[in-house]
N, C-alpha and C. Protein backbone atom coordinates (compact mmCIF):
# COMPACT_ATOMS: atom_id res chain seq x y z
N UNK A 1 -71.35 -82.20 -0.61
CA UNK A 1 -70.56 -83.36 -0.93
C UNK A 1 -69.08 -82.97 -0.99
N UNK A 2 -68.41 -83.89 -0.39
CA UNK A 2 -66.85 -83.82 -0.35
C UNK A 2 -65.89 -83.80 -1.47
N UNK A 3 -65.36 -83.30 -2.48
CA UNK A 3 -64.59 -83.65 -3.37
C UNK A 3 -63.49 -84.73 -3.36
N UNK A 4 -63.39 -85.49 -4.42
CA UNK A 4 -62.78 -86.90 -4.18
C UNK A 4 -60.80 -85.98 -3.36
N UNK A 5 -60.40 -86.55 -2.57
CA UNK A 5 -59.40 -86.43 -2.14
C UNK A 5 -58.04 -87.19 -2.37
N UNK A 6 -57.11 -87.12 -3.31
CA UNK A 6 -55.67 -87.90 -2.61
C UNK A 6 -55.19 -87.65 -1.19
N UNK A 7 -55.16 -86.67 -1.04
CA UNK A 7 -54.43 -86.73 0.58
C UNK A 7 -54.78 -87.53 1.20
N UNK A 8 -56.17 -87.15 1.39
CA UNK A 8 -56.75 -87.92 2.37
C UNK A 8 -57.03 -89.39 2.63
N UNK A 9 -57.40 -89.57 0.94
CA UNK A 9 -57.25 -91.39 0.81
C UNK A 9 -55.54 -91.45 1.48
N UNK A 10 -54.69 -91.05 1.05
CA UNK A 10 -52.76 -91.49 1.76
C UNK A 10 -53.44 -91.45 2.97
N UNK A 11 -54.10 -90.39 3.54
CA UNK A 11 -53.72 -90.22 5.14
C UNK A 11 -54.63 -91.29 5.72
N UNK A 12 -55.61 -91.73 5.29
CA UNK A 12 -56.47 -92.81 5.56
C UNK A 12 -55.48 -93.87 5.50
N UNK A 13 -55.19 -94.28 4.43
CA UNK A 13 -54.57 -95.52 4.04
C UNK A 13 -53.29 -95.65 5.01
N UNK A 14 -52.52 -94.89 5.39
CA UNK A 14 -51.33 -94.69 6.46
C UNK A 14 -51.79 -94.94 7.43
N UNK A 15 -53.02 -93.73 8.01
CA UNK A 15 -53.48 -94.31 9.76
C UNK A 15 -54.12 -95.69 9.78
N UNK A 16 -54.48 -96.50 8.80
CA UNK A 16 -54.85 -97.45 8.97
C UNK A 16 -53.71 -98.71 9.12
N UNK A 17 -52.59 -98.96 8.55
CA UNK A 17 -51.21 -98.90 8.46
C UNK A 17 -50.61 -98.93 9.94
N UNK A 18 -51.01 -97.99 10.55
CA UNK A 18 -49.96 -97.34 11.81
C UNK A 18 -51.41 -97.88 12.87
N UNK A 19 -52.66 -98.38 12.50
CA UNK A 19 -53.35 -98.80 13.95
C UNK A 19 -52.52 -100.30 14.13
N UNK A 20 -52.71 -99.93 15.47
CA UNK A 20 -52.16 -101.11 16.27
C UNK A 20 -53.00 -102.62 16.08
N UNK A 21 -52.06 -103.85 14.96
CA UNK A 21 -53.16 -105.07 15.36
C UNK A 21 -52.61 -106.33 16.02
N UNK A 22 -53.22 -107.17 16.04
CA UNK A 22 -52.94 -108.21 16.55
C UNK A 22 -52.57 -109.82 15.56
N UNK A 23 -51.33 -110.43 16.00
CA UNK A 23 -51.06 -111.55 15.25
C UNK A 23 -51.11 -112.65 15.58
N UNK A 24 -51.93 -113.21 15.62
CA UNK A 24 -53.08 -114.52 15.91
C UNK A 24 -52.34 -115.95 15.90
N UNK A 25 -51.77 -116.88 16.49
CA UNK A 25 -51.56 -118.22 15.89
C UNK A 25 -52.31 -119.15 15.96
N UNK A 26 -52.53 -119.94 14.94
CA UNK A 26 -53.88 -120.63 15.48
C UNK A 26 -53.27 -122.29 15.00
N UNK A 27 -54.43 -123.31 16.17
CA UNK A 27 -53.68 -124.53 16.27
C UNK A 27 -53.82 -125.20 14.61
N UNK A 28 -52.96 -126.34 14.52
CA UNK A 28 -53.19 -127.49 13.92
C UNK A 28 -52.87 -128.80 14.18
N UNK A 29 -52.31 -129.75 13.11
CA UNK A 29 -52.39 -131.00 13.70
C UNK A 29 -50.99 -131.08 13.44
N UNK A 30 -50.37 -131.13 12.58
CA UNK A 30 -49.40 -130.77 11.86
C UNK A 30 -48.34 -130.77 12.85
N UNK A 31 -48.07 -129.11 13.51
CA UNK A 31 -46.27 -128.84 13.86
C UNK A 31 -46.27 -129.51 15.56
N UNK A 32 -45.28 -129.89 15.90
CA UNK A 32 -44.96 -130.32 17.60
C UNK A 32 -45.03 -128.71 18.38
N UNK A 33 -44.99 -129.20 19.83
CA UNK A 33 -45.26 -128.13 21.10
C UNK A 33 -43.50 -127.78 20.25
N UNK A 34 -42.75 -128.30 20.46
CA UNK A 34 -41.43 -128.38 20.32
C UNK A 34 -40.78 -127.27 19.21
N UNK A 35 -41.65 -127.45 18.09
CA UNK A 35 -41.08 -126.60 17.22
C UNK A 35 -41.84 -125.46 17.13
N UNK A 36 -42.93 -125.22 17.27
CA UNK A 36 -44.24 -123.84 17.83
C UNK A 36 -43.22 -122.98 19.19
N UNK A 37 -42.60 -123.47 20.11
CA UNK A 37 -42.06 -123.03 21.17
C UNK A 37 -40.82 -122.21 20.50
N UNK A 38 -39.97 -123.02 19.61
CA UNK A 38 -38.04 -122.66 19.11
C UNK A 38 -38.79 -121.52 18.06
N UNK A 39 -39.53 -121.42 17.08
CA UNK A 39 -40.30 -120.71 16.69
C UNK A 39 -40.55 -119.69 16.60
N UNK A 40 -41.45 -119.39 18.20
CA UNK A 40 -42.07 -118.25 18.55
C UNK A 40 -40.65 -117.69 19.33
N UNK A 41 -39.85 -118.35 20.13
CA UNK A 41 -38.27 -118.05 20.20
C UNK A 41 -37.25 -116.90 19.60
N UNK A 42 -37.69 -118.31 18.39
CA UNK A 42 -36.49 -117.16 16.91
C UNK A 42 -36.93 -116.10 16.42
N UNK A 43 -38.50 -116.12 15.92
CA UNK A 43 -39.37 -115.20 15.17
C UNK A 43 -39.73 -113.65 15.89
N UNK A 44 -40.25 -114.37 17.00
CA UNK A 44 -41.11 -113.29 17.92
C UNK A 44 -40.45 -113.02 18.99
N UNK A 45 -39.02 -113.14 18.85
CA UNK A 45 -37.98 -113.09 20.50
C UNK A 45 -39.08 -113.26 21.54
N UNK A 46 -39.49 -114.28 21.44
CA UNK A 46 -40.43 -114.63 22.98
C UNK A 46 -39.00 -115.52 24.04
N UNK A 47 -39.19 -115.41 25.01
CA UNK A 47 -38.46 -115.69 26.17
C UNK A 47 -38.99 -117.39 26.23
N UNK A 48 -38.72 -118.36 26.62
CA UNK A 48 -39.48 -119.65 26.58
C UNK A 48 -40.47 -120.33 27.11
N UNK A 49 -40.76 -119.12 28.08
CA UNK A 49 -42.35 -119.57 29.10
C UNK A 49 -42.96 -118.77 28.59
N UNK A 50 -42.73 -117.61 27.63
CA UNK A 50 -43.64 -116.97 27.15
C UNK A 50 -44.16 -117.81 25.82
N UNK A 51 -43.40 -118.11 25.13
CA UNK A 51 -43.31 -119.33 23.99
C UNK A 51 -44.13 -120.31 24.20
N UNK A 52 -44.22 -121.22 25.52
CA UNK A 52 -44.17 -122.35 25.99
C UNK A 52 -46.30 -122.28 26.23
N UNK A 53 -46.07 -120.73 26.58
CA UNK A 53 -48.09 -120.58 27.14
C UNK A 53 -48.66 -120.16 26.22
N UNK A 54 -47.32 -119.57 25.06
CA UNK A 54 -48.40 -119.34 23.85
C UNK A 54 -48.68 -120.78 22.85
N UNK A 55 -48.63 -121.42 23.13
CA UNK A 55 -48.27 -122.97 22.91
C UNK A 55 -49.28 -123.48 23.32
N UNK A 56 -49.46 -123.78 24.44
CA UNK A 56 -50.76 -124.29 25.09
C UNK A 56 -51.75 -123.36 25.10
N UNK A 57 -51.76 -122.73 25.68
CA UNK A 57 -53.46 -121.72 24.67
C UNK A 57 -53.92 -121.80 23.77
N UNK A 58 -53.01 -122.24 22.45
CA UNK A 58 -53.42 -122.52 21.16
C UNK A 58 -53.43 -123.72 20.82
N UNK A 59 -52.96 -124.44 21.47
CA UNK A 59 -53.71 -126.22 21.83
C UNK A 59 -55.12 -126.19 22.20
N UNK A 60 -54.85 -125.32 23.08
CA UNK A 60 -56.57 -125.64 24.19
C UNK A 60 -57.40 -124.98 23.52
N UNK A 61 -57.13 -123.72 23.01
CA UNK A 61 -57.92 -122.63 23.05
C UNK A 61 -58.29 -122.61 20.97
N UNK A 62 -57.44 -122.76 20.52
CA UNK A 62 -57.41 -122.96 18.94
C UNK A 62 -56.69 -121.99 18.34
N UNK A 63 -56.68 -120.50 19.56
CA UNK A 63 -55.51 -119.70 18.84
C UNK A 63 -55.17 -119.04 19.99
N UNK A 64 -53.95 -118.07 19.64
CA UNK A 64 -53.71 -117.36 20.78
C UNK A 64 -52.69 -116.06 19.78
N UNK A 65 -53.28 -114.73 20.64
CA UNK A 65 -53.04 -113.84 20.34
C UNK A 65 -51.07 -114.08 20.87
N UNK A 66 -50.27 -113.52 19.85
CA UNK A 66 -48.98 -114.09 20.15
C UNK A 66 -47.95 -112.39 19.84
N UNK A 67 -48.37 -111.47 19.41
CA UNK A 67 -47.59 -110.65 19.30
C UNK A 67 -48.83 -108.75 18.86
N UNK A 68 -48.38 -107.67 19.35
CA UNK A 68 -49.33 -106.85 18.89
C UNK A 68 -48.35 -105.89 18.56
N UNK A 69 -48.75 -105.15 17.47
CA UNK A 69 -48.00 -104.25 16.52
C UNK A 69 -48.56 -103.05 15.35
N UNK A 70 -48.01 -102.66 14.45
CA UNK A 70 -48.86 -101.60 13.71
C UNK A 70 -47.92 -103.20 12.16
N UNK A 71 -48.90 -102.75 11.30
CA UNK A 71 -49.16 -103.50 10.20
C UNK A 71 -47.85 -104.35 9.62
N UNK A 72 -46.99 -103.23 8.81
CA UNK A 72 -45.96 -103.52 8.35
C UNK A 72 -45.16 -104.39 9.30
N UNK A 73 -44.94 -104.13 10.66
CA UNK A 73 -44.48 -105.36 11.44
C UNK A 73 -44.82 -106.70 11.35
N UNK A 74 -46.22 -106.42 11.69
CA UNK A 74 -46.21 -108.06 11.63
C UNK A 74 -46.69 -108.66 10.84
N UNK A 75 -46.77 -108.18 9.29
CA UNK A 75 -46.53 -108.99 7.96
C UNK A 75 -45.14 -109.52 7.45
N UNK A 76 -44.54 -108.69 8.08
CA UNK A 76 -42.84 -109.53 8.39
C UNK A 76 -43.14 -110.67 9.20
N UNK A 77 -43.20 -110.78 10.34
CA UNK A 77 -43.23 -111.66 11.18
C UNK A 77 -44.42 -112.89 11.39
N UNK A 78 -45.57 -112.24 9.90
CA UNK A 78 -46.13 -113.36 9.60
C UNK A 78 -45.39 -114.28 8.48
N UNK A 79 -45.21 -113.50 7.37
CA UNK A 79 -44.18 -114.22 6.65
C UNK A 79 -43.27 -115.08 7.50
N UNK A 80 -42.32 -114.51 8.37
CA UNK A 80 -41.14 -115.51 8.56
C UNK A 80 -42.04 -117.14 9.55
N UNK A 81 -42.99 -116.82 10.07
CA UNK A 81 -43.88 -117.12 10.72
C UNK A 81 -44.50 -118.90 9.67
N UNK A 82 -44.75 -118.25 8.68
CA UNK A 82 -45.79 -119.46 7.72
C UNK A 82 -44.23 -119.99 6.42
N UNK A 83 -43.38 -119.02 6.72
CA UNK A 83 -42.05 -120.18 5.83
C UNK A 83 -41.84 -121.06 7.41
N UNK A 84 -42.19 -120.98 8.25
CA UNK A 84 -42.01 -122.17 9.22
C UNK A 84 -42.89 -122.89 9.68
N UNK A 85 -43.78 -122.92 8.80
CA UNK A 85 -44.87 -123.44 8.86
C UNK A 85 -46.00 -123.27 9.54
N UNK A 86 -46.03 -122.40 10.26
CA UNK A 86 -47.24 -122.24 11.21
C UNK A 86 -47.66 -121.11 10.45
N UNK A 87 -49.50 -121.46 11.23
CA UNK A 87 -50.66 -120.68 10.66
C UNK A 87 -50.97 -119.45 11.43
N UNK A 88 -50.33 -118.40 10.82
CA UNK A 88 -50.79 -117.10 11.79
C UNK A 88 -51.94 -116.20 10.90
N UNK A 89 -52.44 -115.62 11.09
CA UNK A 89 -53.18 -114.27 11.01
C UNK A 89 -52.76 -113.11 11.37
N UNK A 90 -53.56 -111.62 11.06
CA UNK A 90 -53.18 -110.44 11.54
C UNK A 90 -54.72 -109.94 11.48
N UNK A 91 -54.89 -109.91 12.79
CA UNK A 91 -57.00 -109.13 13.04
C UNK A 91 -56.41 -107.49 13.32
C-alpha cells in the first residue's frame, strides 16, 4: 500500500488543471442569433463567421463546442460568458 502523498495529490490536482477541456454553449430561448454572435466576438475573439456557425450549431444542434483550453482559461471565459447571459459549460 502507497502512503498517503501531498505531492502527489498537488501533482494530480495540477495535471488535471493543465488537461486540455472543452467549453460547451448550449441553446436557449432567451438570447438573439445577434447577441450570441457580438458575444462570442468580444469574449472568445471569434472572427464573425466563426461566431455566426457557432450560433447555428447551437440552434440546431443544442450545443456547440465553442472554445478548447486547459481549465483556468476557460473558467474566465465562462464567467465573462454567463455575466452575458449565455449558458456555457466546461466537459
Amino acid at each position: 500500500m502507497t502512503p498517503f502523498d501531498k505531492k502527489s495529490e498537488y501533482s494530480n490536482a495540477r495535471r488535471q488543471q493543465l488537461e486540455e477541456r472543452m467549453l460547451i454553449l448550449h441553446n436557449d430561448e432567451i438570447n438573439t442569433f445577434d447577441h450570441v454572435i457580438d458575444t462570442l466576438q468580444e469574449v472568445c475573439s471569434h472572427d464573425k463567421v466563426q461566431a455566426e456557425q457557432c450560433a447555428v450549431i447551437t440552434h440546431f444542434k443544442g450545443f456547440c463546442e465553442i472554445k478548447r483550453g486547459v481549465l483556468p482559461e476557460l473558467e474566465q471565459l465562462q464567467q465573462a460568458l454567463n455575466n452575458k447571459e449565455l449558458k456555457v459549460t466546461i466537459n
